[in-house]
Protein backbone atom coordinates (compact mmCIF):
# COMPACT_ATOMS: atom_id res chain seq x y z
CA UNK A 1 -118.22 49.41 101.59
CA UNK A 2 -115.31 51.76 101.72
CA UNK A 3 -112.73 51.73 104.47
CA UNK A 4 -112.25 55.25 105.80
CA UNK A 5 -109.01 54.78 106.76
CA UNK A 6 -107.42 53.06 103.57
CA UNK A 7 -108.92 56.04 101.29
CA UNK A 8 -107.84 58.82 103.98
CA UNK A 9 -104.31 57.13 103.67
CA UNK A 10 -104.55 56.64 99.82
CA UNK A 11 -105.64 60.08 99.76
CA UNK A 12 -102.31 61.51 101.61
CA UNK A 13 -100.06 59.22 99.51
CA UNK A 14 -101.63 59.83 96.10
CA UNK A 15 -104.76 62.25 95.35
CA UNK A 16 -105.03 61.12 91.88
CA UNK A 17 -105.63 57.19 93.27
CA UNK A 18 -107.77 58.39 95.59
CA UNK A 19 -110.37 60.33 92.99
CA UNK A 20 -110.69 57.08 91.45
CA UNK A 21 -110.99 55.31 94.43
CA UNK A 22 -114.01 57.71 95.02
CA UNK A 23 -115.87 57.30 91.52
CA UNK A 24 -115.59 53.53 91.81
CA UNK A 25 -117.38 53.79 95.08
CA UNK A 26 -120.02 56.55 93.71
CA UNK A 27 -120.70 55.05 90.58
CA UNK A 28 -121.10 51.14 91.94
CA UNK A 29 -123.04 52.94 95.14
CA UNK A 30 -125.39 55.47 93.08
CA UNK A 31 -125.51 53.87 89.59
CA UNK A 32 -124.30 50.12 89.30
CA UNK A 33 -121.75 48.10 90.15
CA UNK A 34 -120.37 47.80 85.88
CA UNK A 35 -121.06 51.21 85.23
CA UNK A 36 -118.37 52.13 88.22
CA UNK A 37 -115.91 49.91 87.62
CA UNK A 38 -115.90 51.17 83.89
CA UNK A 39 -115.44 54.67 85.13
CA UNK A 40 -112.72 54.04 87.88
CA UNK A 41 -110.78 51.79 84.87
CA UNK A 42 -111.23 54.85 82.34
CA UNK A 43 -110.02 57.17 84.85
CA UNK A 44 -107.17 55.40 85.29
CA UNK A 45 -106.31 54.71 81.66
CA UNK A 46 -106.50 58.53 81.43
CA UNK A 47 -104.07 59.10 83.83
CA UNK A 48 -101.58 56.15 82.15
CA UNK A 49 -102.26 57.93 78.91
CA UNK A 50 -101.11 61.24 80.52
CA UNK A 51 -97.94 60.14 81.88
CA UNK A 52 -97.17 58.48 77.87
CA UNK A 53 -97.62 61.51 76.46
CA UNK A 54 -96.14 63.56 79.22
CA UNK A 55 -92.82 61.95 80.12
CA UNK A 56 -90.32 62.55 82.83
CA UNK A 57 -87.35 64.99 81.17
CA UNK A 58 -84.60 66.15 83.82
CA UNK A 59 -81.58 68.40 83.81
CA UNK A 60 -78.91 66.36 85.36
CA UNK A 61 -75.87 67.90 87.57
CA UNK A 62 -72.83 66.48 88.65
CA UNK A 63 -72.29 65.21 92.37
CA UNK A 64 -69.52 66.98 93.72
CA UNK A 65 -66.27 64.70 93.90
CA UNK A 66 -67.66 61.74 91.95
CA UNK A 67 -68.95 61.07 88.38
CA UNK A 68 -72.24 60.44 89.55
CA UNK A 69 -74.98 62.67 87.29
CA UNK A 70 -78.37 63.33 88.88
CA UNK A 71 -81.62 64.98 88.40
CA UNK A 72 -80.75 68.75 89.81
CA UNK A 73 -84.41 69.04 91.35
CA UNK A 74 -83.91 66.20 93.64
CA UNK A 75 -80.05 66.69 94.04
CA UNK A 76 -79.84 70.61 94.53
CA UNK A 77 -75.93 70.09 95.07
CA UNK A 78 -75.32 68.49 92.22
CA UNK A 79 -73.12 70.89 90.19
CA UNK A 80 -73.73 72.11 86.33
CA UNK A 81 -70.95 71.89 83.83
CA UNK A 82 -70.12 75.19 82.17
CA UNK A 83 -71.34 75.20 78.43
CA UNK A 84 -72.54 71.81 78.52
CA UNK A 85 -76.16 71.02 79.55
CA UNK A 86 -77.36 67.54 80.30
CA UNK A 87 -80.96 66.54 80.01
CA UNK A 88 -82.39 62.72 80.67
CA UNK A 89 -85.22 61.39 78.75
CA UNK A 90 -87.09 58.81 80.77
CA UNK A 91 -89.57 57.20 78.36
CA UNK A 92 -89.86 55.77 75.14
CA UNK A 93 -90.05 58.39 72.31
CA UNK A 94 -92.90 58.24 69.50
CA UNK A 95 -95.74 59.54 67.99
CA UNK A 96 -97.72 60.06 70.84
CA UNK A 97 -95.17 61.91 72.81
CA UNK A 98 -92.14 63.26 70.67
CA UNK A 99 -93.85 66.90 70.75
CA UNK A 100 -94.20 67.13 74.15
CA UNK A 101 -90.61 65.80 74.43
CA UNK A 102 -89.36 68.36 71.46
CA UNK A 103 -91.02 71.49 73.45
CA UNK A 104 -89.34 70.65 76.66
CA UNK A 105 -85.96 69.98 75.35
CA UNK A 106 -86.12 73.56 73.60
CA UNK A 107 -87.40 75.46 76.74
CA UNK A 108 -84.69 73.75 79.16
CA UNK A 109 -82.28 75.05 76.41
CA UNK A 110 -83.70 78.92 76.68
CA UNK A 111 -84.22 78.84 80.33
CA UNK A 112 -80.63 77.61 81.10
CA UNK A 113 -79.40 80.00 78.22
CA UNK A 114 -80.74 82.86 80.01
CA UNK A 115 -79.26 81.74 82.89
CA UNK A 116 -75.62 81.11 81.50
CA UNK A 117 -75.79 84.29 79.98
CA UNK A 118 -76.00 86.32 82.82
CA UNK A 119 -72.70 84.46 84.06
CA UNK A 120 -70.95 84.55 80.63
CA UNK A 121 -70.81 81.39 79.51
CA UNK A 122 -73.18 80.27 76.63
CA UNK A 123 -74.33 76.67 76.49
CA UNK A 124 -72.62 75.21 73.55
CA UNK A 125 -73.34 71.19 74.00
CA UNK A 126 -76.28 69.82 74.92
CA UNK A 127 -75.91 65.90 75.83
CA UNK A 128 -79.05 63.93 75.64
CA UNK A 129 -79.06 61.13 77.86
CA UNK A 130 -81.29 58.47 76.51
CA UNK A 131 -80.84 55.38 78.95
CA UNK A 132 -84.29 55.43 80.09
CA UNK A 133 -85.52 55.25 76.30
CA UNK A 134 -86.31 52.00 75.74
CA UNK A 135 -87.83 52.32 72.41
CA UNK A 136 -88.04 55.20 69.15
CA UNK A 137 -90.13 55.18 66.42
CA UNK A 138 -89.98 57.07 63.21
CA UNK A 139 -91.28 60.09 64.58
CA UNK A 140 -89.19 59.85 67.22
CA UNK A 141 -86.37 59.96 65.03
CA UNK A 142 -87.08 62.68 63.32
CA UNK A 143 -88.13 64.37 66.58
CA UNK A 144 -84.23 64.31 67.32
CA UNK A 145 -82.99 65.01 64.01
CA UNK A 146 -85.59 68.65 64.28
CA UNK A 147 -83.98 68.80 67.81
CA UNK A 148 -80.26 68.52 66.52
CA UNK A 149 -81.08 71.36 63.49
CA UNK A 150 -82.73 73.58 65.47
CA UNK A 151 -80.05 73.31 68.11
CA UNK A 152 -76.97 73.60 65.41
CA UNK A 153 -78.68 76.79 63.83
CA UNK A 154 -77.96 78.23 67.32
CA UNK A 155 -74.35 76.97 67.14
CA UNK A 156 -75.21 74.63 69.57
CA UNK A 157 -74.24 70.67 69.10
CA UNK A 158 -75.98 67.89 70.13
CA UNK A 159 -74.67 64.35 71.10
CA UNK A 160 -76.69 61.34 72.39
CA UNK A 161 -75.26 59.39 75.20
CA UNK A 162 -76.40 55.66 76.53
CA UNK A 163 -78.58 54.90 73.71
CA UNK A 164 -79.82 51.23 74.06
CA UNK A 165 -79.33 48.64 71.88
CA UNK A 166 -83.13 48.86 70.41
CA UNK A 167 -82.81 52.27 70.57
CA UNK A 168 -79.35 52.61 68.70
CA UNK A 169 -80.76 49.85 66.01
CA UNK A 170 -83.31 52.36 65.06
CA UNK A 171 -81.00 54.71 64.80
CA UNK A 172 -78.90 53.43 62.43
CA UNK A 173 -81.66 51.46 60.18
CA UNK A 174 -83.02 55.30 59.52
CA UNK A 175 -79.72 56.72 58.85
CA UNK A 176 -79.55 59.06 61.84
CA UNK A 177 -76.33 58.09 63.16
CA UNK A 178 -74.96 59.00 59.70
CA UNK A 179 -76.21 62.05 59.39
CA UNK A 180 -75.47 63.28 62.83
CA UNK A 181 -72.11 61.46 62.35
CA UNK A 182 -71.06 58.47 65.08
CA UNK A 183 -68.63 61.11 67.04
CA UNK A 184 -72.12 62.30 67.91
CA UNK A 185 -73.03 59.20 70.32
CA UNK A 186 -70.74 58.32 73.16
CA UNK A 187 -71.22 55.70 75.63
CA UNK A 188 -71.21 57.68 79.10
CA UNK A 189 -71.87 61.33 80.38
CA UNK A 190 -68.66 61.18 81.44
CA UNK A 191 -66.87 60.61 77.95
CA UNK A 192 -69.35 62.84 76.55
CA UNK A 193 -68.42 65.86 78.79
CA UNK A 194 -64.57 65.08 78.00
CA UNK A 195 -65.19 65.09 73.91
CA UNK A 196 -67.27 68.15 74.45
CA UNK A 197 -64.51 69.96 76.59
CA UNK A 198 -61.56 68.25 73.99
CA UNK A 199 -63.62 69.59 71.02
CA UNK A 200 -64.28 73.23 72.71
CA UNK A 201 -60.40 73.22 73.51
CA UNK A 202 -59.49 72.25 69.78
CA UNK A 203 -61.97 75.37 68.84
CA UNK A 204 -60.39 78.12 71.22
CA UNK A 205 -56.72 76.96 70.78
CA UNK A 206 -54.82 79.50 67.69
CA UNK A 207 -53.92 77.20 64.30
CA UNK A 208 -50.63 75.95 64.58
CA UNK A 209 -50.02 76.37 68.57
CA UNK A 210 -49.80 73.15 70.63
CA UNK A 211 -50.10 72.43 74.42
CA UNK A 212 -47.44 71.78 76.39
């Protein structure tokens, strides 16, 4: 029997749990008891399948007077950095996934472009956090390297930040890090943003002039 008040609760807290909840309880009431539990554990694989393939991507801002970077969406004060944008991949990136991931690193790239554009500054660096990618495969790789062209045919360059130690392995068994070239991974947002701001600095600055 079903207790009303668990499934009203699990159906505030999470509506996806709760559908399941409901065919395992229709299927082992009206069909049989195997029958429904095969339906409620399909159900669920579908929804693990969905969240693989479907991965959390973020833009991340800076908190104001720190060198904290968070996801803007749940910190709306947390500040862009002119030029640069910062996106977080939370998942590991393969087969099943790397289009998904590809699509939604290109459209946080036009819809920030059309908002820097209105305020005059272009995005020209795009940092790639990948500290919550604990795995790549080939496809993955070459999901990045497509990422990295497509981004450097709109004069726009691309460096990896965090990568883990799996991660970076891969990297470097498939040649990617020598393509890309290894000023092109940095250990921190916070180096990252400096080498971006050092290298945009180096750009603007006239041959032969020097800082004082």
């Amino acid at each position: 029997l079903i207790e009303y008040e668990k499934a009203y609760h699990l159906f505030k807290v999470d509506k996806f749990d709760f559908c399941i909840c409901m065919v395992a309880f229709f299927g082992v009431a009206f069909i049989s008891m195997d029958i429904g539990l095969m339906m409620s554990v399909g159900l669920a694989l579908v929804r693990a399948l969905l969240y693989v393939a479907r991965p959390a991507t973020s833009k991340l801002g800076n908190i104001p007077n720190s060198t904290l970077y968070r996801d803007v969406e749940q910190y709306p004060g947390a500040a862009g950095i002119p030029g640069i944008l910062i996106l977080q991949l939370g998942s590991p990136i393969y087969f099943a996934n790397c289009t998904y991931i590809r699509e939604r690193i290109l459209r946080w790239v036009r819809d920030e472009q059309a908002i820097t554009e209105s305020k005059g500054n272009d995005v020209e660096h795009i940092l790639l956090d990948l500290g919550g990618v604990t795995s790549i495969d080939i496809t993955g790789v070459e999901t990045l390297l497509e990422v990295k062209r497509s981004m450097e045919a709109k004069g726009i360059k691309v460096v990896l930040v965090n990568p883990r130690v799996e991660v970076m392995e891969k990297l470097i068994a498939t040649k990617f890090i020598e393509k890309i070239g290894k000023e092109s991974v940095l250990l921190s947002i916070e180096d990252a943003i400096e080498a971006c701001r050092f290298s945009l600095r180096s750009i603007k600055q006239p041959n032969g002039s020097s800082e004082d």
